[in-house]
PDB file of N, CA and C in Angstrom:
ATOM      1  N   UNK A   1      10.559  22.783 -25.200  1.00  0.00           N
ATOM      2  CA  UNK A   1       9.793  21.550 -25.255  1.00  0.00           C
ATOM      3  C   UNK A   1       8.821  21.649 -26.424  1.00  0.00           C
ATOM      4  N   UNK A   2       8.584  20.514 -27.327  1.00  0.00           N
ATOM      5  CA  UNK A   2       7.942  20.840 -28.375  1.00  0.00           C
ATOM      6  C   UNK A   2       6.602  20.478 -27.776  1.00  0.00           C
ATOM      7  N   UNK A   3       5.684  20.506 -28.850  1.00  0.00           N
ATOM      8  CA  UNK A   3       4.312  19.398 -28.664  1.00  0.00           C
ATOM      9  C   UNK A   3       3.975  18.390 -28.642  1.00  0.00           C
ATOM     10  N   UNK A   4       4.660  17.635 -29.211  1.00  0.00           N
ATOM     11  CA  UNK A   4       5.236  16.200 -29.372  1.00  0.00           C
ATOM     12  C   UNK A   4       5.060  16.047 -27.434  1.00  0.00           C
ATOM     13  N   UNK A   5       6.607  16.677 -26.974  1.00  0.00           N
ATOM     14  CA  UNK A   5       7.176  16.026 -26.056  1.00  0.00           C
ATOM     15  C   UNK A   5       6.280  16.548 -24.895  1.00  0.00           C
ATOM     16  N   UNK A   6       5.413  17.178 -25.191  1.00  0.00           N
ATOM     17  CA  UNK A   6       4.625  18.026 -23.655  1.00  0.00           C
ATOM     18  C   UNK A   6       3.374  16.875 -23.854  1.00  0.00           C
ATOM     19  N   UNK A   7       2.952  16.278 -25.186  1.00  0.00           N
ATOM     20  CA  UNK A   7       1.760  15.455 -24.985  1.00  0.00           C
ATOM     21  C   UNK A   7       2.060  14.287 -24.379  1.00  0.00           C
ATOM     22  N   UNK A   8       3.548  13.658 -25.142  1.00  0.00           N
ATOM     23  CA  UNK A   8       4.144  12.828 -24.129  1.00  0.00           C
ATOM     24  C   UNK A   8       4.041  12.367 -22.806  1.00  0.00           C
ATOM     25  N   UNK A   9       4.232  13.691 -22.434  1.00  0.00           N
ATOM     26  CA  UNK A   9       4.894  13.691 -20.849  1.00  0.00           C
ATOM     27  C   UNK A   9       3.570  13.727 -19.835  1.00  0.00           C
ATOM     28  N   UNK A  10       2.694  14.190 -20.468  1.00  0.00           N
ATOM     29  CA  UNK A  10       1.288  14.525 -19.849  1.00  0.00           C
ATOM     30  C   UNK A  10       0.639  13.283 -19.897  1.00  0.00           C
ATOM     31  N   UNK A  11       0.306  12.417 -20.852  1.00  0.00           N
ATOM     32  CA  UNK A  11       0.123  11.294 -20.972  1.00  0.00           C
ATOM     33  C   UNK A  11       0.689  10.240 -19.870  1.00  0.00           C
ATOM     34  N   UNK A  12       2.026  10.280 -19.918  1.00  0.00           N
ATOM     35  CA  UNK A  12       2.991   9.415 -19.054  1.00  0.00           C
ATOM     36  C   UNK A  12       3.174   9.601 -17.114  1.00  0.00           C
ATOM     37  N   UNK A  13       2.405  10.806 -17.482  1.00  0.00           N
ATOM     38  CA  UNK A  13       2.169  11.443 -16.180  1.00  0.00           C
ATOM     39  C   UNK A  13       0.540  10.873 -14.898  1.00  0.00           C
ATOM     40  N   UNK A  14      -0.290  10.659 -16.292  1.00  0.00           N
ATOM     41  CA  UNK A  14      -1.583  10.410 -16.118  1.00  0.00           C
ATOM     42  C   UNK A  14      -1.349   9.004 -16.173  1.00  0.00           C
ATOM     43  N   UNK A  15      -0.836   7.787 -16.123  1.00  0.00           N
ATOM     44  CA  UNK A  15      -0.682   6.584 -16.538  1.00  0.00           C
ATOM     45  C   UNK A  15       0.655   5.623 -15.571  1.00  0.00           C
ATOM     46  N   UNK A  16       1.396   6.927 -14.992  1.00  0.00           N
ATOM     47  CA  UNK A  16       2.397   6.255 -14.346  1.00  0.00           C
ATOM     48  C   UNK A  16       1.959   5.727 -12.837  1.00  0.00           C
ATOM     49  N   UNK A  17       2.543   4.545 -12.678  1.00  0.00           N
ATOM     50  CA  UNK A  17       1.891   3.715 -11.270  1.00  0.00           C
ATOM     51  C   UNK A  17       3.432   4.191 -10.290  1.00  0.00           C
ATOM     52  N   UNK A  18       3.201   4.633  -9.143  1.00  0.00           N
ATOM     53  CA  UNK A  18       4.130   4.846  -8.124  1.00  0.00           C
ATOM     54  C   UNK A  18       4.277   3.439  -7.407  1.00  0.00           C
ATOM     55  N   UNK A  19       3.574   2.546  -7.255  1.00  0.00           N
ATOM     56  CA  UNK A  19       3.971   1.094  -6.937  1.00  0.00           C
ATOM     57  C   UNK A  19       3.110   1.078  -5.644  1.00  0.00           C
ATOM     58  N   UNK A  20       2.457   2.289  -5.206  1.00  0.00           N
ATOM     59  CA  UNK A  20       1.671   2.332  -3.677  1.00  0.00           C
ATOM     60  C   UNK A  20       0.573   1.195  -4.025  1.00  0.00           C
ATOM     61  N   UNK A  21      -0.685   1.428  -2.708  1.00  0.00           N
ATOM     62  CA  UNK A  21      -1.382   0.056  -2.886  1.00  0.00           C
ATOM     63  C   UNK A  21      -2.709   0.765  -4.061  1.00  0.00           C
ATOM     64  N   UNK A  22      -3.195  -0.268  -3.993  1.00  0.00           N
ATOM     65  CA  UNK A  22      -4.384   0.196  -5.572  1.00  0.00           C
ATOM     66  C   UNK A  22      -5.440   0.733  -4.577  1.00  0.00           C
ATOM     67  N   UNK A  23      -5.992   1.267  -4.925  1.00  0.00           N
ATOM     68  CA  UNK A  23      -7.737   2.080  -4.664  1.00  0.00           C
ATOM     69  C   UNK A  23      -8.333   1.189  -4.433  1.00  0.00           C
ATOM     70  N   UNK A  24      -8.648   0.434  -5.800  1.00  0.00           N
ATOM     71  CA  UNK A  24     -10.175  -0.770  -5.223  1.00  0.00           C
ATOM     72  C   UNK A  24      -9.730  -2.040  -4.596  1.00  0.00           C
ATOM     73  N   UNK A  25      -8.314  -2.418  -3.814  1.00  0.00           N
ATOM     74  CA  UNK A  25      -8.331  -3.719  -3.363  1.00  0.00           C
ATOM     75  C   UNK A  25      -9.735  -3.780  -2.406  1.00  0.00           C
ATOM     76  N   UNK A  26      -9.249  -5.376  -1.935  1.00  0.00           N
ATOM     77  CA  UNK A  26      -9.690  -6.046  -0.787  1.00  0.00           C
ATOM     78  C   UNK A  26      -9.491  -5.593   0.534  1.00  0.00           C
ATOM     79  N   UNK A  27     -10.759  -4.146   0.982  1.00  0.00           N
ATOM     80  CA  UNK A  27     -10.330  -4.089   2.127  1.00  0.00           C
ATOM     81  C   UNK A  27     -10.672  -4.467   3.296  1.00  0.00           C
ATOM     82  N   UNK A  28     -11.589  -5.163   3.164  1.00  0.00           N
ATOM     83  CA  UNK A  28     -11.856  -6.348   4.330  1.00  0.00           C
ATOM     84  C   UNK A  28     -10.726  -7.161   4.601  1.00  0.00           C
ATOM     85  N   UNK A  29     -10.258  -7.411   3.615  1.00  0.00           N
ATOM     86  CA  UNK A  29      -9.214  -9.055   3.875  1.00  0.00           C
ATOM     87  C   UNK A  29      -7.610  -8.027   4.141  1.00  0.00           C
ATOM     88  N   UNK A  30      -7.319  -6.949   3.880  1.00  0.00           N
ATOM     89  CA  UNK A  30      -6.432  -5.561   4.649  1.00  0.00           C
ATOM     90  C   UNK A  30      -6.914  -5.429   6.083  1.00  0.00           C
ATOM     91  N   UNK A  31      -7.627  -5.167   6.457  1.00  0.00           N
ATOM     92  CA  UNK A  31      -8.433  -5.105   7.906  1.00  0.00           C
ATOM     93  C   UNK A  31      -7.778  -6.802   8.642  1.00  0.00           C
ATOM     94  N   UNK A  32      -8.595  -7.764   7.958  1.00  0.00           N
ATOM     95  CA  UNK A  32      -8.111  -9.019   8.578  1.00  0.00           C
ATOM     96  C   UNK A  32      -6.679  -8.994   9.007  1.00  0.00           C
ATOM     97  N   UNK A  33      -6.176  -9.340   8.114  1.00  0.00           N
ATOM     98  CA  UNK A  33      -4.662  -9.167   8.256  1.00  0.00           C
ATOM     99  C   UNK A  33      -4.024  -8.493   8.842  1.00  0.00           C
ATOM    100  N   UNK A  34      -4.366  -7.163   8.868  1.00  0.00           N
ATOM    101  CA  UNK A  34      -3.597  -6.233  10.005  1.00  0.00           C
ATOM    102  C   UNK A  34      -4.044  -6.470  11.303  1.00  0.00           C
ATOM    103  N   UNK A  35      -5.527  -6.783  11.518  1.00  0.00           N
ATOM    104  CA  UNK A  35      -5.693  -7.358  12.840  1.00  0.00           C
ATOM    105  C   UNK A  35      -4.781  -8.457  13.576  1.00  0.00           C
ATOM    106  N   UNK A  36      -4.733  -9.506  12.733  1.00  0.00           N
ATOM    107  CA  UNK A  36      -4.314 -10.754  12.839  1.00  0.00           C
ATOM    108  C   UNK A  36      -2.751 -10.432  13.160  1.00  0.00           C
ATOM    109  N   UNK A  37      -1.993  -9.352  12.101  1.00  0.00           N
ATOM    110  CA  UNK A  37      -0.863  -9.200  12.667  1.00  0.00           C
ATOM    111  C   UNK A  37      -0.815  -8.411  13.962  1.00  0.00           C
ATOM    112  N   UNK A  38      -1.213  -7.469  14.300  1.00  0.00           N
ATOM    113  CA  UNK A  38      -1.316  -7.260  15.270  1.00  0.00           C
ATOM    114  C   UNK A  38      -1.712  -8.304  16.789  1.00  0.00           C
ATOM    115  N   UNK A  39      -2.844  -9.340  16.949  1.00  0.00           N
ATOM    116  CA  UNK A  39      -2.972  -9.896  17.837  1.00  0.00           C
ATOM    117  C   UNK A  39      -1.747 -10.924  18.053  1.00  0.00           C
ATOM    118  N   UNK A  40      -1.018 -10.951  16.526  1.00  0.00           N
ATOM    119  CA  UNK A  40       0.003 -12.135  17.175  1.00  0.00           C
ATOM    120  C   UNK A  40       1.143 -11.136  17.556  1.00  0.00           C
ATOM    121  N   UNK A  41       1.480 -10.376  17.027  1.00  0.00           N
ATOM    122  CA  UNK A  41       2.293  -9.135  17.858  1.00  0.00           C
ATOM    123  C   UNK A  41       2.269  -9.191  19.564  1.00  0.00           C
ATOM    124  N   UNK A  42       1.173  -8.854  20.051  1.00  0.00           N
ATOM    125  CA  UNK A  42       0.587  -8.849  20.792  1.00  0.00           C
ATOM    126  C   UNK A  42       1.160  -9.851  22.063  1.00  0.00           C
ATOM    127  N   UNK A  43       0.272 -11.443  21.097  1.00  0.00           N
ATOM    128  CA  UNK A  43       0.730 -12.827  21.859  1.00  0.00           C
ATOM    129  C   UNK A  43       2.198 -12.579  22.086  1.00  0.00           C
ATOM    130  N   UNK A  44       3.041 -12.876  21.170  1.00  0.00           N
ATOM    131  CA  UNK A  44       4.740 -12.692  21.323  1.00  0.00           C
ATOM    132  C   UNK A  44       5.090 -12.007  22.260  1.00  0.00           C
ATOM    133  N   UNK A  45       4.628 -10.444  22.177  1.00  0.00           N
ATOM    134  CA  UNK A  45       5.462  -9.651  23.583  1.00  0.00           C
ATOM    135  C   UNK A  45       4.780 -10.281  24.576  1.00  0.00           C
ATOM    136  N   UNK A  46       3.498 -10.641  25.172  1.00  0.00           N
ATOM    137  CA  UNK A  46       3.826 -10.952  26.364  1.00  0.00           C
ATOM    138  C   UNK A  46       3.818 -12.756  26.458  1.00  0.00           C
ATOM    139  N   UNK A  47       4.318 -13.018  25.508  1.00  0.00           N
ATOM    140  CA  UNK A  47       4.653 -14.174  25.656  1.00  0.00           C
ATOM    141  C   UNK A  47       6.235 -14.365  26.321  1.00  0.00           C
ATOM    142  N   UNK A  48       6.964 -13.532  26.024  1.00  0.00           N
ATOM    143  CA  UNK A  48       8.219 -13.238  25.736  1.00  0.00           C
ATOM    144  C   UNK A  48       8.808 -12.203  27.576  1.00  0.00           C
ATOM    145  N   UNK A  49       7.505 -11.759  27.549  1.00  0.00           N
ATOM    146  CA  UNK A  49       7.382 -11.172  29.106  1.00  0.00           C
ATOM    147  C   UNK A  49       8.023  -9.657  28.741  1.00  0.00           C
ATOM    148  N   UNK A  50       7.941  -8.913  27.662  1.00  0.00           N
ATOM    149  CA  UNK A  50       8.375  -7.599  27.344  1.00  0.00           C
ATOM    150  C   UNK A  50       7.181  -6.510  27.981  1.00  0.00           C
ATOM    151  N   UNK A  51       6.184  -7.042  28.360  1.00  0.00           N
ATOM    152  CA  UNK A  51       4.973  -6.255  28.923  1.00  0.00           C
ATOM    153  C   UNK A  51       4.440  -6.761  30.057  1.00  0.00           C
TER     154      UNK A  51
END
């Protein structure tokens, strides 16, 4: 591997996004939402009479 290709790669390494969620979102409005999915979760099964 030259120097070229090791600064490259180190660079590309430090810069590459894996597609997971970001650090600084909105995590209040993450909280909401998962609540919200959850309570209608919730409604459905025993709406449905699974509980």
């Amino acid at each position: 591997m030259t120097a070229t290709t090791a600064t490259v790669t180190a660079q590309t390494r430090a810069t590459t996004r894996t597609g997971g969620p970001d650090e600084d979102g909105p995590k209040v409005l993450e909280h909401v939402l998962g609540w919200t999915l959850v309570v209608v979760l919730a409604m459905l099964v025993t709406q449905i009479g699974l509980l």
